[in-house]
Protein backbone atom coordinates (compact mmCIF):
# COMPACT_ATOMS: atom_id res chain seq x y z
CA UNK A 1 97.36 83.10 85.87
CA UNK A 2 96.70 85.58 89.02
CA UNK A 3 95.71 88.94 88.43
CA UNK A 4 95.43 91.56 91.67
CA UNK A 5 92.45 94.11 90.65
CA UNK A 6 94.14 97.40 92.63
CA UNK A 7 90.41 98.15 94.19
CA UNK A 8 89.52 98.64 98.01
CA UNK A 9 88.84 95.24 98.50
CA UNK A 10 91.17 93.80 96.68
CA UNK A 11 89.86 91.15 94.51
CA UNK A 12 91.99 88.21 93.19
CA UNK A 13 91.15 86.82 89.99
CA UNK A 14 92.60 83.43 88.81
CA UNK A 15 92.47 81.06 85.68
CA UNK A 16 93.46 77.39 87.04
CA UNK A 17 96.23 76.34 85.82
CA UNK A 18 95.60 72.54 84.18
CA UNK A 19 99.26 70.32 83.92
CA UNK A 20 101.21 72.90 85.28
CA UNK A 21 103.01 70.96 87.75
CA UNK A 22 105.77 68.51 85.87
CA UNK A 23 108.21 65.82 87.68
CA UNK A 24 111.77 67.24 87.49
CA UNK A 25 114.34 64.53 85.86
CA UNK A 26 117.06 67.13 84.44
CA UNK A 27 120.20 66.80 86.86
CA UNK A 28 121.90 69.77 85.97
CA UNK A 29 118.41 71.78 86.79
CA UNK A 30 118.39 70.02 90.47
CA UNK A 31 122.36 70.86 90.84
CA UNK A 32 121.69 74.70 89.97
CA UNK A 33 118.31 74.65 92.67
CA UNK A 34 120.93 73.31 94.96
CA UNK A 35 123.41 75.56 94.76
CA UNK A 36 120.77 78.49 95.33
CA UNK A 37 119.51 76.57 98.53
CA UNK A 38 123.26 76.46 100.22
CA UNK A 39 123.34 80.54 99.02
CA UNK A 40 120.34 81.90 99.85
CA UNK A 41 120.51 79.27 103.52
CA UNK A 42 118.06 80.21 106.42
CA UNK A 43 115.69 81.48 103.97
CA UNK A 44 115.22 78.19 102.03
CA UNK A 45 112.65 76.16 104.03
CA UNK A 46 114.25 73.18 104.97
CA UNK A 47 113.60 70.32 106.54
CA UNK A 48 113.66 66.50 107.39
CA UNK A 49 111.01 66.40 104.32
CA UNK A 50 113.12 68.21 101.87
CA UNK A 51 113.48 71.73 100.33
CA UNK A 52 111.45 73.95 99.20
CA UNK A 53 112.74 77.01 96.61
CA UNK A 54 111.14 80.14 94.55
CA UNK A 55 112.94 81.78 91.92
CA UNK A 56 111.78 84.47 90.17
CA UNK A 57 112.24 85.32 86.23
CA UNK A 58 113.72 88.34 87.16
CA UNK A 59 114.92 90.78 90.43
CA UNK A 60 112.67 93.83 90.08
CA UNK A 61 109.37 94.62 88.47
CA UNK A 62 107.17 97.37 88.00
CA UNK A 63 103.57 97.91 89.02
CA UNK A 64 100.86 96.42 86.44
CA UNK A 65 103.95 93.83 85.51
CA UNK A 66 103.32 90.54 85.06
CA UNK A 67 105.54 88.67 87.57
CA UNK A 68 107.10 85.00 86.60
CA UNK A 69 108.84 82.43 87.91
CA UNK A 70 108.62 78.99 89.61
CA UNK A 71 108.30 77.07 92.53
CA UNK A 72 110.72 74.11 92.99
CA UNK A 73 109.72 71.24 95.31
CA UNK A 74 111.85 68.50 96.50
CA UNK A 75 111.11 65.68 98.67
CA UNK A 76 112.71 62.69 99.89
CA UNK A 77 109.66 61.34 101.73
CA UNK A 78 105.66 62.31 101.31
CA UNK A 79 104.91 65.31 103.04
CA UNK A 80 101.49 65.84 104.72
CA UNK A 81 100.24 68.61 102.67
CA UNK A 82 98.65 68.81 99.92
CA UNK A 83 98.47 72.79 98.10
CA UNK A 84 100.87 75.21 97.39
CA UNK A 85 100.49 78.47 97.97
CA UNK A 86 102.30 82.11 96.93
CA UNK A 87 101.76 85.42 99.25
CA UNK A 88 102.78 88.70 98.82
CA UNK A 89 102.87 91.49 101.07
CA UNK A 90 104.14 95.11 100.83
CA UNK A 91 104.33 97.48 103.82
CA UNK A 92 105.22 101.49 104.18
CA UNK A 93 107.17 102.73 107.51
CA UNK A 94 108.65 105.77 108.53
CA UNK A 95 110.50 106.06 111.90
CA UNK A 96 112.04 109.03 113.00
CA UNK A 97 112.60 111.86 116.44
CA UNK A 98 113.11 115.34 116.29
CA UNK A 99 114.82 117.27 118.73
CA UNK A 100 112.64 120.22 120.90
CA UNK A 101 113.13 122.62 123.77
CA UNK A 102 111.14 124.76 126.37
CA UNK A 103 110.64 126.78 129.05
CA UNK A 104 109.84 126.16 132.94
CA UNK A 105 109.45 128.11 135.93
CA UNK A 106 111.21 126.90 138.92
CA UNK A 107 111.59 129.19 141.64
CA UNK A 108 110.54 132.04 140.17
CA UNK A 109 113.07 131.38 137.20
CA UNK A 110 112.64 130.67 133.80
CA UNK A 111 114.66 127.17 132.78
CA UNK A 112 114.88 125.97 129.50
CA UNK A 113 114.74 122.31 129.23
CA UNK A 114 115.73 119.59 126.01
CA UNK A 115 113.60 116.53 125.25
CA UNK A 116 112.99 114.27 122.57
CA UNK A 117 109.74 113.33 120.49
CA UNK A 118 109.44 110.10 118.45
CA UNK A 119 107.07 110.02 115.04
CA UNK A 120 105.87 106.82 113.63
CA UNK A 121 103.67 105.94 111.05
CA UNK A 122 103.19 102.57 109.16
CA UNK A 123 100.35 101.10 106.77
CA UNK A 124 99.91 97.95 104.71
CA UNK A 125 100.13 98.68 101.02
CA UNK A 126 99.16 95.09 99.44
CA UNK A 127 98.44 91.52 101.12
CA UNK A 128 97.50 88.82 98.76
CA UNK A 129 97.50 85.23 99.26
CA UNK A 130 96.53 82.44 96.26
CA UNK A 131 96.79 78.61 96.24
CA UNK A 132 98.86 77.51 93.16
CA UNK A 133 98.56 74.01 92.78
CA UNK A 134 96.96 71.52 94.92
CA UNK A 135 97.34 67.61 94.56
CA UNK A 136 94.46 65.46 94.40
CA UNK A 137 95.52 62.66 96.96
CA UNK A 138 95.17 64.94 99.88
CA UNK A 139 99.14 64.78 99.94
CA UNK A 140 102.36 65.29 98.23
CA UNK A 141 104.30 62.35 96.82
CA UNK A 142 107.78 61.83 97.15
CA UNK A 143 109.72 63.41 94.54
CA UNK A 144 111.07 67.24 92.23
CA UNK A 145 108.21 69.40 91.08
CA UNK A 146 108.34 72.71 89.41
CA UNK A 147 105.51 74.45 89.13
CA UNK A 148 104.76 77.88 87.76
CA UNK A 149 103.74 80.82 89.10
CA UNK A 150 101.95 83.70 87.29
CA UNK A 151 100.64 87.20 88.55
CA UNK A 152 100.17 90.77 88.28
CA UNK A 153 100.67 93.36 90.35
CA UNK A 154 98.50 95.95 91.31
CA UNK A 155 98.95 99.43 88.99
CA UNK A 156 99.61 102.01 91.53
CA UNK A 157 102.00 100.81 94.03
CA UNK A 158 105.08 102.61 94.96
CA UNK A 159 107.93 101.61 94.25
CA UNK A 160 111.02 100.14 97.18
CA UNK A 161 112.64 102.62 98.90
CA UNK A 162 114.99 102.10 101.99
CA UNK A 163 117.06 104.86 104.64
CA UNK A 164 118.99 104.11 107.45
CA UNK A 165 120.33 107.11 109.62
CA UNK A 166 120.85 107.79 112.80
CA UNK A 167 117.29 109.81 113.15
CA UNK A 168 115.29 108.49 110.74
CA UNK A 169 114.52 104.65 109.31
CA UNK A 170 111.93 104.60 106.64
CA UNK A 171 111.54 101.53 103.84
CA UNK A 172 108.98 100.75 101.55
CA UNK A 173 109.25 96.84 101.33
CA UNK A 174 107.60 93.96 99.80
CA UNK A 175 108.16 89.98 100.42
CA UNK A 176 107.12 87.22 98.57
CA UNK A 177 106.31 83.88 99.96
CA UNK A 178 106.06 79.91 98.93
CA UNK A 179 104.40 77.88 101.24
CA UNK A 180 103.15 74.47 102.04
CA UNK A 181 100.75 74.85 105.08
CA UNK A 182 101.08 71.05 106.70
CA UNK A 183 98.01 69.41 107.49
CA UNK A 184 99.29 67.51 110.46
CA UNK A 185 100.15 69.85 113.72
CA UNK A 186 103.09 67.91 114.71
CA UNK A 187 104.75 69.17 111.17
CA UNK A 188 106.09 72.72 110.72
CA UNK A 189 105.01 74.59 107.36
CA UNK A 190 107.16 74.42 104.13
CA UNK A 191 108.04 78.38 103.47
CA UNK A 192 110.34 79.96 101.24
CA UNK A 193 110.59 83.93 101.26
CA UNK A 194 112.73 86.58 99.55
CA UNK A 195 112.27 90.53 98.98
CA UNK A 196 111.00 91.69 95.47
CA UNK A 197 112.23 94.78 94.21
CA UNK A 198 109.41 97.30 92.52
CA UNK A 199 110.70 99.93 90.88
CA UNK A 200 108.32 102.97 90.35
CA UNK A 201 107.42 103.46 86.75
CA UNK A 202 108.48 106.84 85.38
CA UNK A 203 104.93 108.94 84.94
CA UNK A 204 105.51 110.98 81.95
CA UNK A 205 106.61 109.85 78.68
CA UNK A 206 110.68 110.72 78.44
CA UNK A 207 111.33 113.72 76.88
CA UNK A 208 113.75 116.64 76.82
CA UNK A 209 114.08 118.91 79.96
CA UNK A 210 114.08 122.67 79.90
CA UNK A 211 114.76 124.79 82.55
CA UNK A 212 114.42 128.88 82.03
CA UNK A 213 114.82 131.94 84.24
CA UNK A 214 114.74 135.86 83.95
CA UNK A 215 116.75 137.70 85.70
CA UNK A 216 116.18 141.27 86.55
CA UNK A 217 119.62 142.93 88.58
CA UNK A 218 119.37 145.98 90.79
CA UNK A 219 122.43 147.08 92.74
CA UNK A 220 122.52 149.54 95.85
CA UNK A 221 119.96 151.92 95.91
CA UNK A 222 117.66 149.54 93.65
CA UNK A 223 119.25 150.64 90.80
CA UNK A 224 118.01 148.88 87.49
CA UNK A 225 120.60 147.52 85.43
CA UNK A 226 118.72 145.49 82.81
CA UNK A 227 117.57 141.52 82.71
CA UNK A 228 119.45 138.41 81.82
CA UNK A 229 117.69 135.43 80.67
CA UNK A 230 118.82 131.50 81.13
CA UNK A 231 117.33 128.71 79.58
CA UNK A 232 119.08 125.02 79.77
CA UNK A 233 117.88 122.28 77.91
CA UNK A 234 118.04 118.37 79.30
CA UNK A 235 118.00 115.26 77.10
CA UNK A 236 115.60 113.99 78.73
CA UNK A 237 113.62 114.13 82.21
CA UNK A 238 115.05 110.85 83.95
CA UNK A 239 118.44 109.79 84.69
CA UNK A 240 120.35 106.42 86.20
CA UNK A 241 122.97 107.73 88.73
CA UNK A 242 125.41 106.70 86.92
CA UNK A 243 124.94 108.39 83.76
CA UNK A 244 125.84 111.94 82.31
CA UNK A 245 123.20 114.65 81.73
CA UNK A 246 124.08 116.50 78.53
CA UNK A 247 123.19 120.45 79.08
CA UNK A 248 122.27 122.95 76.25
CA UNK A 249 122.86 126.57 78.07
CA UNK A 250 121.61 129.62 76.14
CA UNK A 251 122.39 132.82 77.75
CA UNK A 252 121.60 136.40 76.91
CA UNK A 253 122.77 138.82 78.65
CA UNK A 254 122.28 142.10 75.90
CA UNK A 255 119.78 144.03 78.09
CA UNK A 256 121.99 144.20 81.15
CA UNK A 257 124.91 146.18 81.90
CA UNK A 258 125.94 143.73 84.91
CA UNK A 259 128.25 140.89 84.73
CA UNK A 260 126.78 137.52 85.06
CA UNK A 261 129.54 135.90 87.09
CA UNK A 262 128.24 132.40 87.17
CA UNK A 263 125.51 129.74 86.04
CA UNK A 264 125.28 126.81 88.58
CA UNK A 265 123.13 123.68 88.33
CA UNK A 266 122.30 121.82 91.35
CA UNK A 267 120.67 118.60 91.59
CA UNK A 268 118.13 118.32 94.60
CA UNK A 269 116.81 115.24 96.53
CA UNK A 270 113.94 116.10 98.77
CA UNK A 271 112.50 113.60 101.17
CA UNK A 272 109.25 113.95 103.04
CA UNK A 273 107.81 111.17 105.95
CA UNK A 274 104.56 111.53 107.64
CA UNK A 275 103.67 109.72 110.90
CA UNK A 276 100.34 108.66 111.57
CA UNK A 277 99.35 111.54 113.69
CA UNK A 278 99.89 113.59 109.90
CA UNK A 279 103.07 115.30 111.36
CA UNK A 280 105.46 115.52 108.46
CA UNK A 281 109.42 116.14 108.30
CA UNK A 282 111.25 117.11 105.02
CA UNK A 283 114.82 116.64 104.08
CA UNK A 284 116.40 118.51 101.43
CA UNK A 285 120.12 117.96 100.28
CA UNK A 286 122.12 118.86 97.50
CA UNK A 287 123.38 116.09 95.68
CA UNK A 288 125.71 117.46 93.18
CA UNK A 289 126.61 120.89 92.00
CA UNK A 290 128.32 122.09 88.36
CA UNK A 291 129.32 125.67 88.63
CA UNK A 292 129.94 127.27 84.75
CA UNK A 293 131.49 130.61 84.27
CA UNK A 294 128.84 133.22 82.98
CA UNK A 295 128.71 136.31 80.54
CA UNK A 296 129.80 139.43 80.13
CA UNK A 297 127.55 142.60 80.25
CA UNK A 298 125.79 143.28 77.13
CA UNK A 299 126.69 139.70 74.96
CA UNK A 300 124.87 136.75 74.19
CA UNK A 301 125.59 133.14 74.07
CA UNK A 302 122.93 131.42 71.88
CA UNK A 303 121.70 129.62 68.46
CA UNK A 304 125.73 128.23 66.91
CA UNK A 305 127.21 130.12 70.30
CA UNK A 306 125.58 128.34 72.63
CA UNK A 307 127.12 126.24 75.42
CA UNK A 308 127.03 122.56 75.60
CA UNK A 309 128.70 120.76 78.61
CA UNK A 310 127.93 117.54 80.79
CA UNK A 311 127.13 117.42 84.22
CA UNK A 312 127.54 113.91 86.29
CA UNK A 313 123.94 112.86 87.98
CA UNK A 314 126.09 111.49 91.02
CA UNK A 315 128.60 113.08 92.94
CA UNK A 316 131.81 112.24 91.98
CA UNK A 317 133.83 110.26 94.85
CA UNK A 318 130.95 110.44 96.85
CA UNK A 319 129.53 108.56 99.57
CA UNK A 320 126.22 110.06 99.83
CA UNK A 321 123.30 107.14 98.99
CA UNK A 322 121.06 107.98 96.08
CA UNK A 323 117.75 106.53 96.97
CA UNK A 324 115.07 105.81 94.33
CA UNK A 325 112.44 108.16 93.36
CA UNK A 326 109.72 106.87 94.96
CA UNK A 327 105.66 108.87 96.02
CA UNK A 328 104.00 106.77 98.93
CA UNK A 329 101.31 108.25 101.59
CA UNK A 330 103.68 108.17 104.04
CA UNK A 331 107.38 108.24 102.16
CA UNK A 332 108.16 110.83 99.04
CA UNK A 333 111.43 110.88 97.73
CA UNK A 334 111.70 113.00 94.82
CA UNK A 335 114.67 115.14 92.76
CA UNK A 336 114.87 118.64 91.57
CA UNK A 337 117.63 120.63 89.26
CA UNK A 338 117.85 124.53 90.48
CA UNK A 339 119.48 126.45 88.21
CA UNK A 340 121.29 130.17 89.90
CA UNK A 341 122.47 133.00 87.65
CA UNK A 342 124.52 135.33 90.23
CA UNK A 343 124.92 138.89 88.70
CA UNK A 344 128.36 140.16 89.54
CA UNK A 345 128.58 142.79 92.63
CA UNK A 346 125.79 143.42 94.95
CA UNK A 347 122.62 143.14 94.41
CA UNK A 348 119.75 144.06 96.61
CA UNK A 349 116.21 144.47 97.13
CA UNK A 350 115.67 140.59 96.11
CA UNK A 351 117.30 137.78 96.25
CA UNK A 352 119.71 135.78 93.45
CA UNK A 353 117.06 134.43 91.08
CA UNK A 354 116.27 130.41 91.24
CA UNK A 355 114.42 128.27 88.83
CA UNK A 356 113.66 124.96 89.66
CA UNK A 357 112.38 121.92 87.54
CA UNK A 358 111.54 118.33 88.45
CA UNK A 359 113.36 115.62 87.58
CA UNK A 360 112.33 111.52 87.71
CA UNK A 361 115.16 109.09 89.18
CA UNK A 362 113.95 105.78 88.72
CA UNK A 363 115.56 102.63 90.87
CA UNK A 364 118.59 100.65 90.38
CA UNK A 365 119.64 97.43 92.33
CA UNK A 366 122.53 95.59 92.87
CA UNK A 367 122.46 91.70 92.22
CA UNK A 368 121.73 90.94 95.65
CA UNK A 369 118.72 92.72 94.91
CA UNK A 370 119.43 95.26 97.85
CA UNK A 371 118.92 99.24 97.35
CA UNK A 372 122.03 101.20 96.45
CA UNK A 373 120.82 103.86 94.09
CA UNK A 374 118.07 105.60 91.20
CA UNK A 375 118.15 105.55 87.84
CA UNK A 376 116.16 104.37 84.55
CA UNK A 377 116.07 100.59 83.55
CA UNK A 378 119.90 99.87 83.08
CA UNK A 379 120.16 97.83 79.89
């Protein structure tokens, strides 16, 4: 068993693992590890010696998780190499250019000129590498071998996070690695690698979401008409994309003598990347938008008259990408609901009243294990 202590230098603590390696007889086991060699191809290291396959218990876990799984080795001659060993490494990128402008004199005339400026920033978030098994002889025999594989990962690690546009290219990755390092130069390694999905734990305990504003409405000549107050109630403070959010709205609108047209909710995603010079650019875009009709001057809907409706985390027939909630040093990804109460006429002297919240999107993979969008576990 491998546990990595999450410390600045990085410690590696291991319990030897006695018998762990076993011969491999079962057909049907061989035919499946077969199959997944001809799938996964290039990745598989392959080679005049024979094959050499990882396969995890699972595609994603979360930091502090014990990870499981095994090695599969299978040789049709002795290869000259004698311990096996597993790596993992996670790394944090952000890529991106911003567009600028200024001024020149040239002949005693201003000009105003374009250019472009390019931000990068990358770090290392874990590196680990661990012998699991070595044989005795100094080699390995000809023959199948599965051997397990047992670690933890670090607590606080972020979790995988990819974007792909035309300005900006930003993952949070991590890789893990079998390998057989040969002892005799004129052979190439043994190494099998594949992507492991982390998904960022959800910080708070789930609970219900509430979301309140007051609303005081002047008209021209900041003329008070009275306050409104909104409060919504959420289920619960995290959401898979594609599941419904059930909304309790309570409105009273008894001390105002304005209309409230409309009550919209509007789900935020705001990104922020930082280079390594500690220049920063933020992204905000709303993701979807339910727009309910409001109240009348003077009523109130609340207690047995209050409004219950569902609102659709993802937009429907949209194409936008929902990327995972996610809080690196140099990649945040992070949601928000906004809730807007607009009085009916004009209003002046301040703008129409916002309240914001913050809401946790956990990560959800496809069975290729590649990013398509957040969410909680899916069960």
């Amino acid at each position: 068993f491998f546990f990595f202590n999450d410390t600045a230098t990085t410690e590696i603590y291991t319990e030897q693992i006695v018998g762990s390696v076993r011969c491999v007889q079962e057909t049907g086991t061989w035919d499946f590890i077969g199959n997944q060699i001809k799938r996964m191809g290039s990745s598989v290291s392959s080679s005049k010696f024979g094959h050499l396959y990882l396969k995890l218990e699972k595609g994603f876990f979360y930091p502090g998780e014990t990870v499981t799984g095994n090695i599969y080795v299978s040789l049709i001659q002795n290869y000259p190499g004698c311990t096996i060993n597993l790596r993992i490494t996670g790394n944090e990128e952000a890529h991106w250019s911003e567009q600028r402008s200024g001024t020149r004199s040239a002949n005693g005339k201003s000009q105003t000129y374009h250019y472009t400026e390019y931000y990068s920033g990358s770090r290392q978030i874990l590196q680990h590498r661990f012998p699991v098994y070595s044989f005795p002889q100094g080699w390995i025999p000809q023959g199948q071998y599965a051997i397990p594989v047992c670690f933890r990962l670090p607590e606080y690690i972020p979790g995988s996070f990819v974007k792909n546009s035309l300005s900006i290219t930003a993952k949070i990755s991590y890789q893990i690695e079998a390998e057989i390092l040969s002892l005799d130069r004129g052979v190439s390694n043994m190494v099998f690698y594949q992507p492991i999905t982390i998904r960022e734990c959800v910080k708070e305990t789930i609970h219900s979401l509430r979301c309140e504003m007051n609303i005081n409405v002047k008209t021209w000549c900041c003329i008070g008409h009275g306050n409104a107050n909104v409060r919504a109630y959420f289920e619960k403070n995290a959401y898979a994309p594609y599941e419904v959010a059930n909304v309790i709205c309570e409105i009273d609108n008894t001390k105002c003598d304005i209309d409230l047209s409309d009550i919209q909710f509007v789900l935020i995603n705001r990104q922020r990347f930082v280079c390594s010079t500690g220049h920063s650019k933020q992204l905000s875009e709303d993701v979807t938008k339910m727009i309910q009709n409001g109240l009348k001057a003077k009523e109130a809907a609340v207690g047995e008259n209050r409004r219950v409706f569902s609102m659709a985390i993802a937009r429907p027939g949209s194409n936008y990408e929902m990327q995972p909630s996610t809080e690196g040093q140099l990649i945040s990804n992070k949601y928000f609901l906004r809730i807007n109460a607009t009085p009916n006429g004009c209003v002046c002297c301040s703008t129409i009243p916002v309240s914001y919240t913050h809401l946790t999107l956990p990560t959800i993979y496809s069975v290729q294990i590649s990013v398509v969008a957040v969410s909680l576990k899916k069960k």
